[in-house]
C-alpha atoms as a PDB file:
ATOM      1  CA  UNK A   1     -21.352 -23.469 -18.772  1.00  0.00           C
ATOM      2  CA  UNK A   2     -20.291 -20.986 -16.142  1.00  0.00           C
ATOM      3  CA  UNK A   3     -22.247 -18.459 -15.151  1.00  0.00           C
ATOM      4  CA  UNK A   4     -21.300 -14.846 -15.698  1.00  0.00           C
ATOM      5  CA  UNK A   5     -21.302 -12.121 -13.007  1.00  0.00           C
ATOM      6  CA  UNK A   6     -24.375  -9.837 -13.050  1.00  0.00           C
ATOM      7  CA  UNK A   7     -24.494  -6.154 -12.155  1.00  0.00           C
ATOM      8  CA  UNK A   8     -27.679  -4.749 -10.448  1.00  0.00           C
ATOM      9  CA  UNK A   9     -29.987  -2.972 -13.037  1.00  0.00           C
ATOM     10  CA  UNK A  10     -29.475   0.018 -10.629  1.00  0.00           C
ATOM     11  CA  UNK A  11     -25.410   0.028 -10.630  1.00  0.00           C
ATOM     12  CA  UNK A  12     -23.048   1.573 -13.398  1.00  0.00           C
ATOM     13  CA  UNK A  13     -19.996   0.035 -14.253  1.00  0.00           C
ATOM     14  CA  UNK A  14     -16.333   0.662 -13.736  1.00  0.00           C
ATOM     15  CA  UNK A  15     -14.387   0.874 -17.104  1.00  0.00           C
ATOM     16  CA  UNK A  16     -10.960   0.705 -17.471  1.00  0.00           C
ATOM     17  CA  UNK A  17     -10.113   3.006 -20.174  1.00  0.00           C
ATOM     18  CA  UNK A  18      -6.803   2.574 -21.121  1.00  0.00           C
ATOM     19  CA  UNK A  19      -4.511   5.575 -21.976  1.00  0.00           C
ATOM     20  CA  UNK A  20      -1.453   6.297 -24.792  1.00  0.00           C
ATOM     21  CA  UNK A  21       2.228   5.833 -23.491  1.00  0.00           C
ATOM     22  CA  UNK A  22       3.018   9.502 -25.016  1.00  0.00           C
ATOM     23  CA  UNK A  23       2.123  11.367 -21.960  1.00  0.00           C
ATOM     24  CA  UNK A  24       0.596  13.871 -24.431  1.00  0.00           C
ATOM     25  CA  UNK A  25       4.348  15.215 -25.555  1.00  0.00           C
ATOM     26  CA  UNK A  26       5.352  16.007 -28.999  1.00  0.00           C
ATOM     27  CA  UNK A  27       6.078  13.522 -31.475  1.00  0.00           C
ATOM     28  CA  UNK A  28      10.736  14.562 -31.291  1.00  0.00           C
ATOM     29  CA  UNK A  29      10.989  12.720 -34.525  1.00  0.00           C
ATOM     30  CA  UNK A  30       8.434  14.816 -36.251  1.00  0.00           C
ATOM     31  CA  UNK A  31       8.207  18.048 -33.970  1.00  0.00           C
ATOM     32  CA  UNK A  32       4.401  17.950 -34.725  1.00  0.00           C
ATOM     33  CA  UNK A  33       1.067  16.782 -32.830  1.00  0.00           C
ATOM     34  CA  UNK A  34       0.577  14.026 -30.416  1.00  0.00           C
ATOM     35  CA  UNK A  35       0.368   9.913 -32.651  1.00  0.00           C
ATOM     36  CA  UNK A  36      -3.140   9.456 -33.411  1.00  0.00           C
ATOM     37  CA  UNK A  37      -5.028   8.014 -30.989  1.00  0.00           C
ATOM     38  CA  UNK A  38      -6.299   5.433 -33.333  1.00  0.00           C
ATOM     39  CA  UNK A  39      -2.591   4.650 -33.847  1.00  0.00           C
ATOM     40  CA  UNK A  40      -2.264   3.105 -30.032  1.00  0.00           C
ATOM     41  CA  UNK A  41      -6.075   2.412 -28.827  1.00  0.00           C
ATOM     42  CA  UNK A  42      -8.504  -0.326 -29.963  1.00  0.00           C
ATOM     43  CA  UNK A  43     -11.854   2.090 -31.731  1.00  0.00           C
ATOM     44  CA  UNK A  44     -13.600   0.128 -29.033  1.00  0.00           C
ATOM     45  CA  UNK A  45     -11.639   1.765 -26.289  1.00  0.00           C
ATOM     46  CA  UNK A  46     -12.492   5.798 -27.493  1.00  0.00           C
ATOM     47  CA  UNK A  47     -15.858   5.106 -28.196  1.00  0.00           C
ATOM     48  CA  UNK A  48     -16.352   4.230 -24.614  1.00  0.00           C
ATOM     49  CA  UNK A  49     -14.224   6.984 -23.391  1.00  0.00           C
ATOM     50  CA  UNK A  50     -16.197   9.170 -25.472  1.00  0.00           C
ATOM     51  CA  UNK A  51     -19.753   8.433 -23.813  1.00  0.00           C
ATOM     52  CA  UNK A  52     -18.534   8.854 -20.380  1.00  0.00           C
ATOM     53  CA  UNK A  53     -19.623  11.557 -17.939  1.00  0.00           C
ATOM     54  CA  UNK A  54     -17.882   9.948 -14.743  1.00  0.00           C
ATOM     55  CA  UNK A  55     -14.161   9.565 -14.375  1.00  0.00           C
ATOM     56  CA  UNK A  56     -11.654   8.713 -12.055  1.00  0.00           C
ATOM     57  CA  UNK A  57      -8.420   9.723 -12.907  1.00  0.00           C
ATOM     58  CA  UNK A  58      -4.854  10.514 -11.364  1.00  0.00           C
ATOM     59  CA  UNK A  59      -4.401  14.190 -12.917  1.00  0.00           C
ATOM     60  CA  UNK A  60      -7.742  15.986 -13.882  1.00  0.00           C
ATOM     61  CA  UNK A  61      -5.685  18.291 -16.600  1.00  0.00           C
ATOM     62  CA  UNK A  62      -3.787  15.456 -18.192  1.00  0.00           C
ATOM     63  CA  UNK A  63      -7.422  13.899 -18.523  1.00  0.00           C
ATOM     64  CA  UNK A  64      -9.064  16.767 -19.811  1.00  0.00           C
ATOM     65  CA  UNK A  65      -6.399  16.390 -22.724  1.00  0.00           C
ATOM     66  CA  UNK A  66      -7.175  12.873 -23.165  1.00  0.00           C
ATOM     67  CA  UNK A  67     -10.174  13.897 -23.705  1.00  0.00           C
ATOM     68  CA  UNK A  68      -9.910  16.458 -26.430  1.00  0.00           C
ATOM     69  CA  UNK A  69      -7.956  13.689 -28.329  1.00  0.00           C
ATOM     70  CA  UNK A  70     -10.832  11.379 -28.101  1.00  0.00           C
ATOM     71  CA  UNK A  71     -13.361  14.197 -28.820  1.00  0.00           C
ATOM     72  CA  UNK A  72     -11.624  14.479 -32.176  1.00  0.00           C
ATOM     73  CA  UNK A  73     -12.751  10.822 -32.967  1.00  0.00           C
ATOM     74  CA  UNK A  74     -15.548  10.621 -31.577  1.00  0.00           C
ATOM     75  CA  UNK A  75     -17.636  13.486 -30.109  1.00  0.00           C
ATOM     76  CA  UNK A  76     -17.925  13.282 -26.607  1.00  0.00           C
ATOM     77  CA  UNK A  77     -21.299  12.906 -24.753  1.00  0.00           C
ATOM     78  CA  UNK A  78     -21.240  16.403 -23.068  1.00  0.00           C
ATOM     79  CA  UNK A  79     -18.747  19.023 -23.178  1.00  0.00           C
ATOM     80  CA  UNK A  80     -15.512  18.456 -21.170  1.00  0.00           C
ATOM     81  CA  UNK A  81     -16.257  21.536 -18.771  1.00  0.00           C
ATOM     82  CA  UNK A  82     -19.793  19.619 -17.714  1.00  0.00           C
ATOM     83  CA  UNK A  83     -17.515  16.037 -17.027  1.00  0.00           C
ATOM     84  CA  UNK A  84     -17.778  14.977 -14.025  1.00  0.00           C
ATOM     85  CA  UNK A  85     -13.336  14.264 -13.255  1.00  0.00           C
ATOM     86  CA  UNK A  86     -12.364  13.003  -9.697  1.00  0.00           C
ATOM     87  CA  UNK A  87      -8.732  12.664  -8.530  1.00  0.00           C
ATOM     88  CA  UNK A  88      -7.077   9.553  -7.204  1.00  0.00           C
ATOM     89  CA  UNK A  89      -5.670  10.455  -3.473  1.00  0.00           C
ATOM     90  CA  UNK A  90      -2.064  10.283  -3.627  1.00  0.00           C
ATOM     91  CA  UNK A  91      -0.640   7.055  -2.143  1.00  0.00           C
ATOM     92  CA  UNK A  92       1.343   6.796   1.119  1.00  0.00           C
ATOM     93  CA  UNK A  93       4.860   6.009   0.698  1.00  0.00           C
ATOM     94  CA  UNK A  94       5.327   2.487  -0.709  1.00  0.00           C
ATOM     95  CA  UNK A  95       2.089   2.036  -2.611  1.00  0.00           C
ATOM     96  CA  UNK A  96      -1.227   2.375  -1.650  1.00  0.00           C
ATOM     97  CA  UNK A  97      -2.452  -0.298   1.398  1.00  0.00           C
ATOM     98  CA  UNK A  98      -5.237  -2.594   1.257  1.00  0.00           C
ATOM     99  CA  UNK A  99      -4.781  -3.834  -2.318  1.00  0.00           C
ATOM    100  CA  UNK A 100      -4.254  -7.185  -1.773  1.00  0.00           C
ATOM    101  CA  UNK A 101      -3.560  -7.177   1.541  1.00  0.00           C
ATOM    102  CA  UNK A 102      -5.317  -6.028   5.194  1.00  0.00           C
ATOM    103  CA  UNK A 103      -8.067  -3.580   4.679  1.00  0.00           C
ATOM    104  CA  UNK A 104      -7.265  -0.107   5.388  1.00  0.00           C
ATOM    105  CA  UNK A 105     -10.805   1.814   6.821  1.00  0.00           C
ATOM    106  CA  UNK A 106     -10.018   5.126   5.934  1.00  0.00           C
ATOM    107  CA  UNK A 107      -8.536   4.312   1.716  1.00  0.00           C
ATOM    108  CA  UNK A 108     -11.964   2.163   1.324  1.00  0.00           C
ATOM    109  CA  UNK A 109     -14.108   4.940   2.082  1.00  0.00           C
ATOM    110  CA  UNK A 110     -12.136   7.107   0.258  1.00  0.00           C
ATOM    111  CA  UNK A 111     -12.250   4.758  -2.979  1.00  0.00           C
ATOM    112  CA  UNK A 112     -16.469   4.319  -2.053  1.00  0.00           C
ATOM    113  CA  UNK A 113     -16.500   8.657  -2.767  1.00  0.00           C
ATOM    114  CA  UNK A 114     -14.907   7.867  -6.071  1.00  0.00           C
ATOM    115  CA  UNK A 115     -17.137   5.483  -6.728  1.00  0.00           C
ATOM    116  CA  UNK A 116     -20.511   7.271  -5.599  1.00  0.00           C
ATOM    117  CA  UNK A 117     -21.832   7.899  -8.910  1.00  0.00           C
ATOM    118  CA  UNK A 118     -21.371   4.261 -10.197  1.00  0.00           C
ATOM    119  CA  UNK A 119     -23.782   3.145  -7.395  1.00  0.00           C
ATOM    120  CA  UNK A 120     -26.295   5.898  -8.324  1.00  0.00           C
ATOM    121  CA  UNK A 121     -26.633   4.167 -11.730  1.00  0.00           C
ATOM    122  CA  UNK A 122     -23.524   5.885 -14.017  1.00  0.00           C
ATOM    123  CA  UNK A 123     -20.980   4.265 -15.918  1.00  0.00           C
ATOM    124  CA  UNK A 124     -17.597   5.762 -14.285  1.00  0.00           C
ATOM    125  CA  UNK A 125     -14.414   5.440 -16.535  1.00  0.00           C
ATOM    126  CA  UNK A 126     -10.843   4.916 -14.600  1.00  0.00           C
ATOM    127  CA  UNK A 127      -7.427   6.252 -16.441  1.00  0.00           C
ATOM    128  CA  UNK A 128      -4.081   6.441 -15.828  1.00  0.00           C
ATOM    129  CA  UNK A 129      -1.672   8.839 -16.829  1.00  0.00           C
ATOM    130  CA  UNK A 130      -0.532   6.254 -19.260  1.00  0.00           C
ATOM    131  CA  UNK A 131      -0.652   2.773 -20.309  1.00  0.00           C
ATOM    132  CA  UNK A 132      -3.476   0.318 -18.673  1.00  0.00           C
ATOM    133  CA  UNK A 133      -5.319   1.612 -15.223  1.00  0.00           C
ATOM    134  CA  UNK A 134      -4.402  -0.480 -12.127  1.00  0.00           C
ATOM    135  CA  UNK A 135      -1.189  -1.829 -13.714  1.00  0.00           C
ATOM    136  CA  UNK A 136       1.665  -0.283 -11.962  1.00  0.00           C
ATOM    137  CA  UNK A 137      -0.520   2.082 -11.094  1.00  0.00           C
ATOM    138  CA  UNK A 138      -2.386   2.993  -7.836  1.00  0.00           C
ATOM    139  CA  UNK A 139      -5.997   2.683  -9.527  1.00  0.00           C
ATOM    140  CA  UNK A 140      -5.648  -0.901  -8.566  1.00  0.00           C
ATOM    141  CA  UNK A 141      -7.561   0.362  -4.756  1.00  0.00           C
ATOM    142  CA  UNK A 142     -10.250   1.759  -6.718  1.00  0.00           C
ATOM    143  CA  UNK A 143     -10.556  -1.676  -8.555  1.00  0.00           C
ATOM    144  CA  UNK A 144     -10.698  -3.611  -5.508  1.00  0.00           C
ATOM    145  CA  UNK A 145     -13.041  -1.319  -3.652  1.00  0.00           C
ATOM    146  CA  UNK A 146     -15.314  -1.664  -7.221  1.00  0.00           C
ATOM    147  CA  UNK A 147     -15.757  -5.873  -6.419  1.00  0.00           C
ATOM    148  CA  UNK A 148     -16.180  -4.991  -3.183  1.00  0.00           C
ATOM    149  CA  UNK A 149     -19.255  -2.827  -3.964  1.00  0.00           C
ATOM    150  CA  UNK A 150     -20.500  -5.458  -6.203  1.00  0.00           C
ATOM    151  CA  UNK A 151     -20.015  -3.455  -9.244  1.00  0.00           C
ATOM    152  CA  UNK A 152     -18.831  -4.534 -12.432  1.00  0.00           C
ATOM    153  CA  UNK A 153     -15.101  -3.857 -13.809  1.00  0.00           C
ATOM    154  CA  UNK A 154     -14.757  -3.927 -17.547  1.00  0.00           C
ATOM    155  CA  UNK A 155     -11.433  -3.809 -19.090  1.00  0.00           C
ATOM    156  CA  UNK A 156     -10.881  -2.155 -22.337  1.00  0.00           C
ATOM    157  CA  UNK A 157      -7.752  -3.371 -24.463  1.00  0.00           C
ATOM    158  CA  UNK A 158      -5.044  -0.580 -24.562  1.00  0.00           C
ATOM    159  CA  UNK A 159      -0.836  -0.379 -24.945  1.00  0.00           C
ATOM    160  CA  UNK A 160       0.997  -1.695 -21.755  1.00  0.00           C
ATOM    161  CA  UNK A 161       4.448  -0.447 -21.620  1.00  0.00           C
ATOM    162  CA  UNK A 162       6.051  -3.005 -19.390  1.00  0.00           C
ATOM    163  CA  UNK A 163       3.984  -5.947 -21.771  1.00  0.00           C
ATOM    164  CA  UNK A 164       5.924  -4.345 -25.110  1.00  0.00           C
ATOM    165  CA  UNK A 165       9.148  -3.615 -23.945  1.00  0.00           C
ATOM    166  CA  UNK A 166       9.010  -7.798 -22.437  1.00  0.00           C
ATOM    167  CA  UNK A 167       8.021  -8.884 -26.021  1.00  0.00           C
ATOM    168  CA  UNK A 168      10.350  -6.937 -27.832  1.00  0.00           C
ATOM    169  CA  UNK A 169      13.159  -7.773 -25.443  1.00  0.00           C
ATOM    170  CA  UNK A 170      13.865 -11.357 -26.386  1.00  0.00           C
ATOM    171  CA  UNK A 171      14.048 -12.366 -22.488  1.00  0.00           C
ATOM    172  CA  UNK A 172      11.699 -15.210 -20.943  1.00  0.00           C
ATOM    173  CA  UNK A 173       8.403 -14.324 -20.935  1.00  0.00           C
ATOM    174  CA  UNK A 174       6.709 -16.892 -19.266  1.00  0.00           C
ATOM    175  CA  UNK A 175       8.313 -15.859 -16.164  1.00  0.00           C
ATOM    176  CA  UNK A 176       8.650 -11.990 -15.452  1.00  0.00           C
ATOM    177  CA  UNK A 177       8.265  -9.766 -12.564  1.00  0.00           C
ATOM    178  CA  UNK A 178       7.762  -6.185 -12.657  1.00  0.00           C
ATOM    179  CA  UNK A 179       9.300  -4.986  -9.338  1.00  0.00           C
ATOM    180  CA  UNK A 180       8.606  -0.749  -9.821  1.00  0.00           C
ATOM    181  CA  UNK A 181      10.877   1.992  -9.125  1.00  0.00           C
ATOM    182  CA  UNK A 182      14.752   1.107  -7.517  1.00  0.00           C
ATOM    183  CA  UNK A 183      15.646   3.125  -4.517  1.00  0.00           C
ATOM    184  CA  UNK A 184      17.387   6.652  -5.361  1.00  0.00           C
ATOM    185  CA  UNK A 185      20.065   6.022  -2.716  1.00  0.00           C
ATOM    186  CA  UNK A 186      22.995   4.856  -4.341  1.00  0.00           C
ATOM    187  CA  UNK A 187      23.964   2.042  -2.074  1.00  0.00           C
ATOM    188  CA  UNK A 188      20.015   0.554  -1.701  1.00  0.00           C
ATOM    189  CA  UNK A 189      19.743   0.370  -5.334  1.00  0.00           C
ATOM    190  CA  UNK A 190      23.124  -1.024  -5.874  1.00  0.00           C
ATOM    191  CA  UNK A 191      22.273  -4.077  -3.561  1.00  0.00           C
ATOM    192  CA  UNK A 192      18.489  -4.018  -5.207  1.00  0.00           C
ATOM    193  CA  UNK A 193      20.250  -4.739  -8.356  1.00  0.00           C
ATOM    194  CA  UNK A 194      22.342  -7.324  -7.447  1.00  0.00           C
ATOM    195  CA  UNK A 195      19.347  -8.997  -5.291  1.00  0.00           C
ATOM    196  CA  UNK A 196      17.159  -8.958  -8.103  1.00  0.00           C
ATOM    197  CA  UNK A 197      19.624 -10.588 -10.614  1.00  0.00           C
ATOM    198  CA  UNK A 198      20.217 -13.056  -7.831  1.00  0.00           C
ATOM    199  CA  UNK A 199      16.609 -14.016  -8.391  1.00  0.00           C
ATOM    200  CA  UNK A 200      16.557 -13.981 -11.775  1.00  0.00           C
ATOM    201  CA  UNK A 201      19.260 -16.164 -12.205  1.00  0.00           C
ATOM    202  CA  UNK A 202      17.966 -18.461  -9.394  1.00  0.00           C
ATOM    203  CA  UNK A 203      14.224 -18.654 -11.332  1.00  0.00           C
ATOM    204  CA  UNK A 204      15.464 -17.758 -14.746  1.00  0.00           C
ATOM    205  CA  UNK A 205      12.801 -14.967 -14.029  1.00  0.00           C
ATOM    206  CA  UNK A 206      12.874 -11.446 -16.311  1.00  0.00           C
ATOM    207  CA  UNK A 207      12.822  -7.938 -14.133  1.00  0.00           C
ATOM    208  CA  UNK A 208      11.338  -5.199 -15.123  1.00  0.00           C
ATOM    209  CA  UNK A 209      11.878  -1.823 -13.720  1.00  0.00           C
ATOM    210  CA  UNK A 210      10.853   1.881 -14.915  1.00  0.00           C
ATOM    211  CA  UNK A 211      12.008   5.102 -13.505  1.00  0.00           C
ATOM    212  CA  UNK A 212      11.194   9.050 -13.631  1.00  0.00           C
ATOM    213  CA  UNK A 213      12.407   9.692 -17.207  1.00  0.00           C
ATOM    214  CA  UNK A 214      14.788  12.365 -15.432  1.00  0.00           C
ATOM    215  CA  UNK A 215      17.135   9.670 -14.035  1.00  0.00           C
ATOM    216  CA  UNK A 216      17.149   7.336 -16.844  1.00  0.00           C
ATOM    217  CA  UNK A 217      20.477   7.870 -16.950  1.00  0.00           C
ATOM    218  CA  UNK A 218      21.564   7.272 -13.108  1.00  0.00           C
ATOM    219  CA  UNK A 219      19.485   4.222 -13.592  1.00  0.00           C
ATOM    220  CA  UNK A 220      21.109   2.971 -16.499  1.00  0.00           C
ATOM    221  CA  UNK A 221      24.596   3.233 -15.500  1.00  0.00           C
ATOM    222  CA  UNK A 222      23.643   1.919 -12.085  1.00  0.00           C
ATOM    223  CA  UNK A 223      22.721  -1.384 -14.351  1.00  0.00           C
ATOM    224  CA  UNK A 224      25.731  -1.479 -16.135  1.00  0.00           C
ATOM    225  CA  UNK A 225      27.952  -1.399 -12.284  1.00  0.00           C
ATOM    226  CA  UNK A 226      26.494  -3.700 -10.645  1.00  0.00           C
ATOM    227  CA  UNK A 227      24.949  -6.421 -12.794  1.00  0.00           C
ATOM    228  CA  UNK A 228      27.277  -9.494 -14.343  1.00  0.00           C
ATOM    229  CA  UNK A 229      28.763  -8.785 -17.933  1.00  0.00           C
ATOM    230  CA  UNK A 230      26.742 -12.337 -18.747  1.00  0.00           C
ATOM    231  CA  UNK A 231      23.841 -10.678 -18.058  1.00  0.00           C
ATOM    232  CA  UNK A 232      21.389  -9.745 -20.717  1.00  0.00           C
ATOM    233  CA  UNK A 233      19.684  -6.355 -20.290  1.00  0.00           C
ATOM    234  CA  UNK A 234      17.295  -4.852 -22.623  1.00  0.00           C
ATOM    235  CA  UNK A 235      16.430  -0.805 -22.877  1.00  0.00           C
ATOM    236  CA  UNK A 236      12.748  -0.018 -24.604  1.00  0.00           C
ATOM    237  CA  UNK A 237      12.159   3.693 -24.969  1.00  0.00           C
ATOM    238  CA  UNK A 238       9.627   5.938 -26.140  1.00  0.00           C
ATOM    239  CA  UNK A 239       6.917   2.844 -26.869  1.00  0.00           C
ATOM    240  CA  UNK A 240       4.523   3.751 -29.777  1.00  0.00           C
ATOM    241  CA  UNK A 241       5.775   6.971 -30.686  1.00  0.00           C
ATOM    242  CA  UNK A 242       7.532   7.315 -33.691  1.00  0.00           C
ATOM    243  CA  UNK A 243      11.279   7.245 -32.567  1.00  0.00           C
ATOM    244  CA  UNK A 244      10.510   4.547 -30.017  1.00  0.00           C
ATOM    245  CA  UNK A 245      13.204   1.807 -29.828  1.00  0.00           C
ATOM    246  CA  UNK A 246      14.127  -1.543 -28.143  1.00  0.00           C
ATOM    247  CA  UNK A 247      17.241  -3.267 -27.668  1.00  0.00           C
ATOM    248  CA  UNK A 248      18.914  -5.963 -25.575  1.00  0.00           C
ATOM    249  CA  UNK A 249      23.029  -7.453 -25.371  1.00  0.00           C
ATOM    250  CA  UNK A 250      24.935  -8.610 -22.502  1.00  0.00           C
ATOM    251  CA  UNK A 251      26.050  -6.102 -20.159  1.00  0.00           C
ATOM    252  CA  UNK A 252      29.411  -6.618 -21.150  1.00  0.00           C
ATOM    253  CA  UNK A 253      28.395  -5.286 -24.519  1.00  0.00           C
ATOM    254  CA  UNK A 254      26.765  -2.619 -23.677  1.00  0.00           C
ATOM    255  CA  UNK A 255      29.266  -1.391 -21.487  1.00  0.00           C
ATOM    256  CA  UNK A 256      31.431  -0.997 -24.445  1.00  0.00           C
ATOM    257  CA  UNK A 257      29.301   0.990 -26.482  1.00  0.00           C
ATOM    258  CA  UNK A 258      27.774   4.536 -25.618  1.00  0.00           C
ATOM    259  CA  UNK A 259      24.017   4.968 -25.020  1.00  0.00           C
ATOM    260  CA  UNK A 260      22.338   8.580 -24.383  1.00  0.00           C
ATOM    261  CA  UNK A 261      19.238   7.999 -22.983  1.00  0.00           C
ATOM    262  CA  UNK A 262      16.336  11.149 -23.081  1.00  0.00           C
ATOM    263  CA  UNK A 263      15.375  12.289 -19.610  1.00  0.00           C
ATOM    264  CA  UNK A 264      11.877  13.257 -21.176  1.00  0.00           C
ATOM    265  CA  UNK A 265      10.656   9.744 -22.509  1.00  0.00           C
ATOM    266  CA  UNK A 266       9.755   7.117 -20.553  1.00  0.00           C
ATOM    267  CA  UNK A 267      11.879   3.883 -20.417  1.00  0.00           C
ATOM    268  CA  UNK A 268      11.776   0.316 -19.219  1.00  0.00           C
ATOM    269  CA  UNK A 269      14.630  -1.587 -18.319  1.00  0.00           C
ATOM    270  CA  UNK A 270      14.893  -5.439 -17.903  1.00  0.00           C
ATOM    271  CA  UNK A 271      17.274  -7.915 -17.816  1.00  0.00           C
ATOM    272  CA  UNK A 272      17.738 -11.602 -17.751  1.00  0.00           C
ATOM    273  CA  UNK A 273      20.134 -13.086 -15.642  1.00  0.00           C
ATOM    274  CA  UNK A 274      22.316 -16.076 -17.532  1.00  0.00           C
END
């Protein structure tokens, strides 16, 4: 049998904790409190939240919130106040370097601060503001920097937005890219779309892209201009809360039919290119 990866008795752990899709807003359908977290996250997954003292997080506040949610499950090991909450350093332009690729000096020692307290012997807990840490998501540096302390990373099962909105699409899923955010100029994106259809026709590949809820709707007609009527594009929206939907036609379709789309909620398009 293979051996499995040991962590030095006098090394903590990096946990990925994963995080609801809700972004802490009001259920619309309801008007009342944030779903249950038990509704979204695996027991497993709060527990461990709930015994953490170390975190690494991209917005302290939004974290603090997590917190209370989890807190109302399962009491938390010390009071929020006494947590110990460190904030990601906001990426350059274009996605943080060194993941993956050339080492960048100054974003490893940066991600070694973060993770300070893991090497003194403390369990630290990573977050996003939503969905899985590291996946779209620029807590993928502190991951890397983690193996490259020789500390353990630990996973926790949790809701993926870009994951659900493939399965519920209908489109090939054993071939799928997520390629991020479009450009906002109108002219990039336009020729980003049509590039990226080219591909997926070419691979019979999915694409996956989100955007700030607030241009949902430049997004989506954007889609509907530029890609092929053939094309099948699917719209998921407002994952795991209670008026969350998915849907996918041909563009053609869709262009014929009228589709308000909240600029509040977030929402993953993808299409499939025939």
């Amino acid at each position: 049998m293979p051996s499995t990866p040991t962590t030095a008795p006098d090394k903590g752990r990096l946990l990925l904790i994963p995080n609801t899709l809700d972004f802490g807003c009001l259920d619309g359908a309801e008007g009342g409190a944030p779903p249950d977290l038990r509704e979204v996250l695996p027991m497993g997954a709060i527990t461990a939240a709930a015994g953490l003292t170390h975190w690494i997080a991209e917005n302290a506040k939004t974290t603090r919130a997590f917190l209370k949610r989890v807190n109302d499950i399962a009491p938390l090991s010390a009071p929020i106040q006494a947590l110990n909450i460190q904030v990601l350093p906001r990426p350059s332009k274009g996605g943080p370097k060194g993941a993956g690729g050339r080492a960048d000096p100054q974003l490893e020692r940066q991600m070694a601060d973060l993770l300070a307290p893991a090497l003194a012997g403390h369990d630290v807990g990573l977050i996003s503001e939503a969905g899985l840490p590291a996946v779209a998501d620029p807590g993928a540096a502190v991951v890397l920097a983690a193996h490259r302390l020789g500390l353990q990373v630990l996973p926790l099962s949790g809701p993926s937005s870009l994951v659900l909105a493939l399965a519920a699409s209908g489109l090939h899923g054993q071939s799928f890219a997520f390629v991020g955010y479009l450009p906002v100029d109108a002219q990039e994106r336009a020729q980003r779309i049509k590039d990226l259809e080219q591909v997926s026709r070419k691979a019979h590949q999915t694409q996956l892209v989100i955007e700030t809820p607030y241009r949902n709707t430049a997004l989506w007609q954007a889609l509907l201009q530029h890609l092929q009527g053939s094309t099948l594009l699917s719209v998921s929206c407002g994952l795991t809360l209670a008026q969350g939907w998915s849907r996918t036609d041909t563009v053609e379709r869709w262009r014929k039919q009228a589709l308000t789309l909240p600029d509040d909620i977030p929402t993953v398009f993808s299409w499939l290119a025939a």
